[in-house]
Protein backbone atom coordinates (compact mmCIF):
# COMPACT_ATOMS: atom_id res chain seq x y z
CA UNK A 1 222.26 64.34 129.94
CA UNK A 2 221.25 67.30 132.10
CA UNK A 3 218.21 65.19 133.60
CA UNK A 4 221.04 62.96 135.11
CA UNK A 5 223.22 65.85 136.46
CA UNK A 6 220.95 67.72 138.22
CA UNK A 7 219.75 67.04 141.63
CA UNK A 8 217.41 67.87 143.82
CA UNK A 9 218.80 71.16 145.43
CA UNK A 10 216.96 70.98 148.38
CA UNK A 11 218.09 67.30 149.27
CA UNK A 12 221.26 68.60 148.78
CA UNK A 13 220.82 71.49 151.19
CA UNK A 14 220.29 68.61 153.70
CA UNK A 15 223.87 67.25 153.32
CA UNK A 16 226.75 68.00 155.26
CA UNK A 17 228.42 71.52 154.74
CA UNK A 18 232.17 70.41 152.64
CA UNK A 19 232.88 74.27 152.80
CA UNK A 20 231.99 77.06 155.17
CA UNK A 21 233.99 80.37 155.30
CA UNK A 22 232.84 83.67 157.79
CA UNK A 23 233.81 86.77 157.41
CA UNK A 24 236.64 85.18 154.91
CA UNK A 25 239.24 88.34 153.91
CA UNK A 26 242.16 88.15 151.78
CA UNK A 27 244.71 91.36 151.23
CA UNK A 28 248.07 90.67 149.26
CA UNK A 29 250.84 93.25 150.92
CA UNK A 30 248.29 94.04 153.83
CA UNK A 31 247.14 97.12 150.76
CA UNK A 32 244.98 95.93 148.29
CA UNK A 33 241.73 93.73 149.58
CA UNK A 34 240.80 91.21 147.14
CA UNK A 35 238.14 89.42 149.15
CA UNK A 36 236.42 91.44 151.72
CA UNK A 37 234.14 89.42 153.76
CA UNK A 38 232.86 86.41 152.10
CA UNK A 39 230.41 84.24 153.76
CA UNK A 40 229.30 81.10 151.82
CA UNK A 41 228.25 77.36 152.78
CA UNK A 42 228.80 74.78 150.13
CA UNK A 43 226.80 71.28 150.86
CA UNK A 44 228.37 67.42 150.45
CA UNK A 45 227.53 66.49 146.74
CA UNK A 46 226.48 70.24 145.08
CA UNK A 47 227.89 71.52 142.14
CA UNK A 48 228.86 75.28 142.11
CA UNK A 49 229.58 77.99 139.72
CA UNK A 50 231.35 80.81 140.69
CA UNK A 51 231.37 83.85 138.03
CA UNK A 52 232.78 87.31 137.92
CA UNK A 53 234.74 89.64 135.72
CA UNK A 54 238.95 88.96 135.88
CA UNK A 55 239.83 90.66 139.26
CA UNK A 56 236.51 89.71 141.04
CA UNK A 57 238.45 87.42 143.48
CA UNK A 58 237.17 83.92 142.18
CA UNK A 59 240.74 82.05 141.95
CA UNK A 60 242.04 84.18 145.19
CA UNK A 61 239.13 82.68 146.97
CA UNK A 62 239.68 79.26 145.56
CA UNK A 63 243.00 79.09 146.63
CA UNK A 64 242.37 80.39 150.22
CA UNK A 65 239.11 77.70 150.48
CA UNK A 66 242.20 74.88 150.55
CA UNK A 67 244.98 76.87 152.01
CA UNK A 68 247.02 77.11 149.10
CA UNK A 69 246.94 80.98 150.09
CA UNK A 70 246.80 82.36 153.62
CA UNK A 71 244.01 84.06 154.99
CA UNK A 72 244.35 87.76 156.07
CA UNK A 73 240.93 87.46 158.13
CA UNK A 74 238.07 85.71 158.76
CA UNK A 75 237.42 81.69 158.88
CA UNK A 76 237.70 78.62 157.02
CA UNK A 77 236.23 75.35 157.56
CA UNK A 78 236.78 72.64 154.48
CA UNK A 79 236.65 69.57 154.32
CA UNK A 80 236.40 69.24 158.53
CA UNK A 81 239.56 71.37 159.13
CA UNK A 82 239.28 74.82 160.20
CA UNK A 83 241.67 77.20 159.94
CA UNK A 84 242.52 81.23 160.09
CA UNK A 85 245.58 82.97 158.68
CA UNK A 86 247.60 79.99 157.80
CA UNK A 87 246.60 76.34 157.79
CA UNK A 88 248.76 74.01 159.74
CA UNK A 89 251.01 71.60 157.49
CA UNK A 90 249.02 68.68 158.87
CA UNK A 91 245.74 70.61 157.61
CA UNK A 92 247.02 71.38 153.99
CA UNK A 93 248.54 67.89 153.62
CA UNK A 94 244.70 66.38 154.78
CA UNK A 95 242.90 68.87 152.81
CA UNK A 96 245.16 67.90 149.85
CA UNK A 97 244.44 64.03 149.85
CA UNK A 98 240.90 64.80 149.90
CA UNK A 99 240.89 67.56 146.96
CA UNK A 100 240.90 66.94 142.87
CA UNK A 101 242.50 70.01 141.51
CA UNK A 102 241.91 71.23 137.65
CA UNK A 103 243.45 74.49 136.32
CA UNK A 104 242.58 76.15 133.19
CA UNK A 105 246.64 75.33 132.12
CA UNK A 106 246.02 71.49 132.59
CA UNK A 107 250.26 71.31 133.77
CA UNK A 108 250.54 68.03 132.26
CA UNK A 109 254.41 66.35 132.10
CA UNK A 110 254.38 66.67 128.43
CA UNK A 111 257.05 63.88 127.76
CA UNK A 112 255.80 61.65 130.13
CA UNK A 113 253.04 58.63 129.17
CA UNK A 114 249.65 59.89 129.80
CA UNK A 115 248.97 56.86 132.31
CA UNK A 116 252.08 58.67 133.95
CA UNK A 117 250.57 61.85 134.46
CA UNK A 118 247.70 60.31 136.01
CA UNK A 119 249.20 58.49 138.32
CA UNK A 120 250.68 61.85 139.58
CA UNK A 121 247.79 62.09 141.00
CA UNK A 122 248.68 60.32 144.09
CA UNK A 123 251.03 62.62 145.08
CA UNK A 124 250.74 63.57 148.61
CA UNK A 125 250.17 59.68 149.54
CA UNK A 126 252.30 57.51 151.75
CA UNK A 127 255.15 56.58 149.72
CA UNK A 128 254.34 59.07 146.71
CA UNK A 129 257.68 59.69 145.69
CA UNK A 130 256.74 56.22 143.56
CA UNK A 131 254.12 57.86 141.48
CA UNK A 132 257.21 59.92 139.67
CA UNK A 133 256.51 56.63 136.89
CA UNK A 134 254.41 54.41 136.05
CA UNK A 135 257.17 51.24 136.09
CA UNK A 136 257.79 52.54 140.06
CA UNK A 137 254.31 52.68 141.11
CA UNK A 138 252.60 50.31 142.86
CA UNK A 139 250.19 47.96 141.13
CA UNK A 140 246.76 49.50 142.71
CA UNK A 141 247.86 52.54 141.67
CA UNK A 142 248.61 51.57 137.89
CA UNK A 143 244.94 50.42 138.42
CA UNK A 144 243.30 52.86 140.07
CA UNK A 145 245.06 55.57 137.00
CA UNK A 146 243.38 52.96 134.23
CA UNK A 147 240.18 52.66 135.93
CA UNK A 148 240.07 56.99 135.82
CA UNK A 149 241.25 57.44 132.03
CA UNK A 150 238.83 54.89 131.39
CA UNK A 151 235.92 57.06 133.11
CA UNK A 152 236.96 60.11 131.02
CA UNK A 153 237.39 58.07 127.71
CA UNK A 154 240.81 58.13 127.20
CA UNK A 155 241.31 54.04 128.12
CA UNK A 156 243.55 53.66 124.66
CA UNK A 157 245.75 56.34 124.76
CA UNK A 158 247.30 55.70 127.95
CA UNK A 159 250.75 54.92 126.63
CA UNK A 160 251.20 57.82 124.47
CA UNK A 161 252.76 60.54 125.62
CA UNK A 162 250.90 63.65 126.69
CA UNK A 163 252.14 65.99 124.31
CA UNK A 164 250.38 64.26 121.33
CA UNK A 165 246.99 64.29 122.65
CA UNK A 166 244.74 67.42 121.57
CA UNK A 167 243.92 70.12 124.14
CA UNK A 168 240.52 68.75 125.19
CA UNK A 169 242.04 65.32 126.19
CA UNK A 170 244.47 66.74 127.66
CA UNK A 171 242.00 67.97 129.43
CA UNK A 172 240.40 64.76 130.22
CA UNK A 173 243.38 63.49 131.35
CA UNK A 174 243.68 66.20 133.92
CA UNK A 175 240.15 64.94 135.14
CA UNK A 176 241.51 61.79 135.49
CA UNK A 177 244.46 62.88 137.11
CA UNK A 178 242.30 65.03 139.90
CA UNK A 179 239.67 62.08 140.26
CA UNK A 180 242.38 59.19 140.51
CA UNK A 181 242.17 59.25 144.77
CA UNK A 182 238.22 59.93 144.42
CA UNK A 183 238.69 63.11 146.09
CA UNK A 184 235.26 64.56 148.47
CA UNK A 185 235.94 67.77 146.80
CA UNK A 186 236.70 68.51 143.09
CA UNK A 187 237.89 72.19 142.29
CA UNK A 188 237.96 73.36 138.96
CA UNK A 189 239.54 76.80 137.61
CA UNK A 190 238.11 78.24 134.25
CA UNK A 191 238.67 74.45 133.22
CA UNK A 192 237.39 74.97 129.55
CA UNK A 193 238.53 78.67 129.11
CA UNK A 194 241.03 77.57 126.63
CA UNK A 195 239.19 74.65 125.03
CA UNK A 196 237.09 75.19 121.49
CA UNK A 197 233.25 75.48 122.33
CA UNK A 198 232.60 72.11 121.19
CA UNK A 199 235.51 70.41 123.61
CA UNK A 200 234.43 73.44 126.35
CA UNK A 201 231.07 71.85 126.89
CA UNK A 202 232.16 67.96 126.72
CA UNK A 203 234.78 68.74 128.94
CA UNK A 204 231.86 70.14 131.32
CA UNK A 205 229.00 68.02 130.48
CA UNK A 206 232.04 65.27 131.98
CA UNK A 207 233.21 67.18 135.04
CA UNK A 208 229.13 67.13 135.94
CA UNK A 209 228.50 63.64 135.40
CA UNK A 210 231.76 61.98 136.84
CA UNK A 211 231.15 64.03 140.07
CA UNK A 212 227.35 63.23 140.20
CA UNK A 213 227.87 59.53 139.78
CA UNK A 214 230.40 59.73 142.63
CA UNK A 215 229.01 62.17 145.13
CA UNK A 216 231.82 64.15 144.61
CA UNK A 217 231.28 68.15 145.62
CA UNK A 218 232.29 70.35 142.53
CA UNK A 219 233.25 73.83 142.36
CA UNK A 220 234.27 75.45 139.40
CA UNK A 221 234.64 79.09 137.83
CA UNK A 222 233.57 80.30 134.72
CA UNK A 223 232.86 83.59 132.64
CA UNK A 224 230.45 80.96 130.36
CA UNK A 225 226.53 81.23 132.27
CA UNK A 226 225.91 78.39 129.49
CA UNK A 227 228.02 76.60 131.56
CA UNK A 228 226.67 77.67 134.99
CA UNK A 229 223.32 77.32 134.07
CA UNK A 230 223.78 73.92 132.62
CA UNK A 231 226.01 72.04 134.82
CA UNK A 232 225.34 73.71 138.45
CA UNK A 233 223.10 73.37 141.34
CA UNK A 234 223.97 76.56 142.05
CA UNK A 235 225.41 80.07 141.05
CA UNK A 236 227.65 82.51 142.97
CA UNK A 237 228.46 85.76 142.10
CA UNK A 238 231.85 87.48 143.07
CA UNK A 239 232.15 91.42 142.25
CA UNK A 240 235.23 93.54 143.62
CA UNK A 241 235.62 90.49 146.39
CA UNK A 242 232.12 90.41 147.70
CA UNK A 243 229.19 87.91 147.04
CA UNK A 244 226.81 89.42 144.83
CA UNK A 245 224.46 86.90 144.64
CA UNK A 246 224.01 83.56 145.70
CA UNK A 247 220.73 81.40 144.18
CA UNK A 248 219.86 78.29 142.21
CA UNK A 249 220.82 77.76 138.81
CA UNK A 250 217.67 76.59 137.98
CA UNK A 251 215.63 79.61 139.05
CA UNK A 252 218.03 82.36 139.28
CA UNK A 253 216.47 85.67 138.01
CA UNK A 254 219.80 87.45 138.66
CA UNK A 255 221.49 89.99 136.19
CA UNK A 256 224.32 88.92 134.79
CA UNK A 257 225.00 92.03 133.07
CA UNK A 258 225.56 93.24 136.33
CA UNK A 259 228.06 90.91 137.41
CA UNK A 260 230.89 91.71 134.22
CA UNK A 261 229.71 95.02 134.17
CA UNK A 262 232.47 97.27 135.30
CA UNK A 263 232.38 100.50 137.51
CA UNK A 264 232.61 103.73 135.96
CA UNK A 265 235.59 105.48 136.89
């Protein structure tokens, strides 16, 4: 399985840059800093890890990345749109139809068919107001949602509703629901945090294959280096909003002690 995840990291350095940020700076209340000058470059078809301790500024600098949060300083370019302070609506609406998002809370319509939530997914497309159900959508996009659940598995359940799956296909389905529009970039928060080990690592082992096979560019967060080491090209380290280290998951040497381990006060 790994042997067909990994790539070549240095004929993926050769790519296209999907992400670049400079200087990138985030304050909430113009007080407290959570990122403080981030510079990173994330290449067309790598998988990431990004790790730190709660408060390290991983989902802050997530959310900034696609403009779901403003910037307070610094610059973003994703995805071929750059941006500082606040991305134009026109930016955020591109950068949305060409982004898979997956969130440790999965935010599933529980009553709703599972095909249903999938088809959610094209939100943000011309005429999405259709994808509210599956009997109002169009016909390639019924398609399109049953050609996803059946890349995650989940082919025969998708006229149950979503509230009697378990939590790791509920999981899957919000894989499907992220990779319905095959999105360039796939972003993933803590996306097995709340799954059993054994569910954890399928979930992952999927989220690794799905976007190799389709050139997608993954980043994802995690407090599991099982994880990052086994389903990453490479690993980035966030501590109190700055980069602590950015190598290969392959050869890192880092110390990951050093990375949870917080400052004496």
């Amino acid at each position: 399985m790994l042997d067909r995840v990994r790539e070549d990291h240095a004929a993926t350095a050769l790519a296209e840059p999907v992400i670049t940020t400079r200087d990138l700076r985030k304050s909430y209340d113009r007080k407290v800093e959570i990122l403080k000058g981030v510079d990173l470059t994330i290449h067309q078809g790598e998988r990431v890890a990004l790790i730190g301790s709660n408060g390290s500024g991983k989902s802050t600098l997530l959310r900034c990345l696609i403009g779901l949060h403003d910037v307070t300083a610094g610059e973003v370019t994703a995805l071929g749109e750059t941006f500082t302070g606040r991305p134009a609506a026109a930016q955020k609406l591109r950068l949305r139809r060409q982004t898979g998002f997956v969130f440790q809370k999965h935010c599933l319509v529980r009553r709703r068919s599972v095909l249903s939530n999938v088809i959610h997914g094209m939100l943000s497309e011309p005429g999405s107001w259709r994808a509210f159900s599956q009997t109002t959508a169009p016909e390639a996009w019924r398609q399109a949602a049953r050609a996803a659940l059946d890349a995650v598995n989940l082919g025969d359940k998708a006229s149950e509703r979503a509230d009697a799956l378990s939590g790791g296909q509920q999981q899957r389905v919000a894989i499907a629901r992220a990779l319905v529009r095959r999105p360039v970039l796939l972003i993933a928060d803590e996306p097995a945090a709340s799954l059993d080990p054994v569910s954890g690592l399928d979930v992952m082992a999927l989220f690794a294959t799905l976007c190799a096979e389709h050139g997608i560019t993954l980043l994802f967060t995690t407090h599991d280096m099982s994880h990052a080491r086994s389903f990453a090209d490479r690993i980035i380290a966030l501590k109190s909003g700055r980069v602590l280290f950015d190598q290969t998951a392959a050869t890192t040497d880092a110390d990951f002690d050093e990375v949870f381990r917080v400052a004496a006060r």
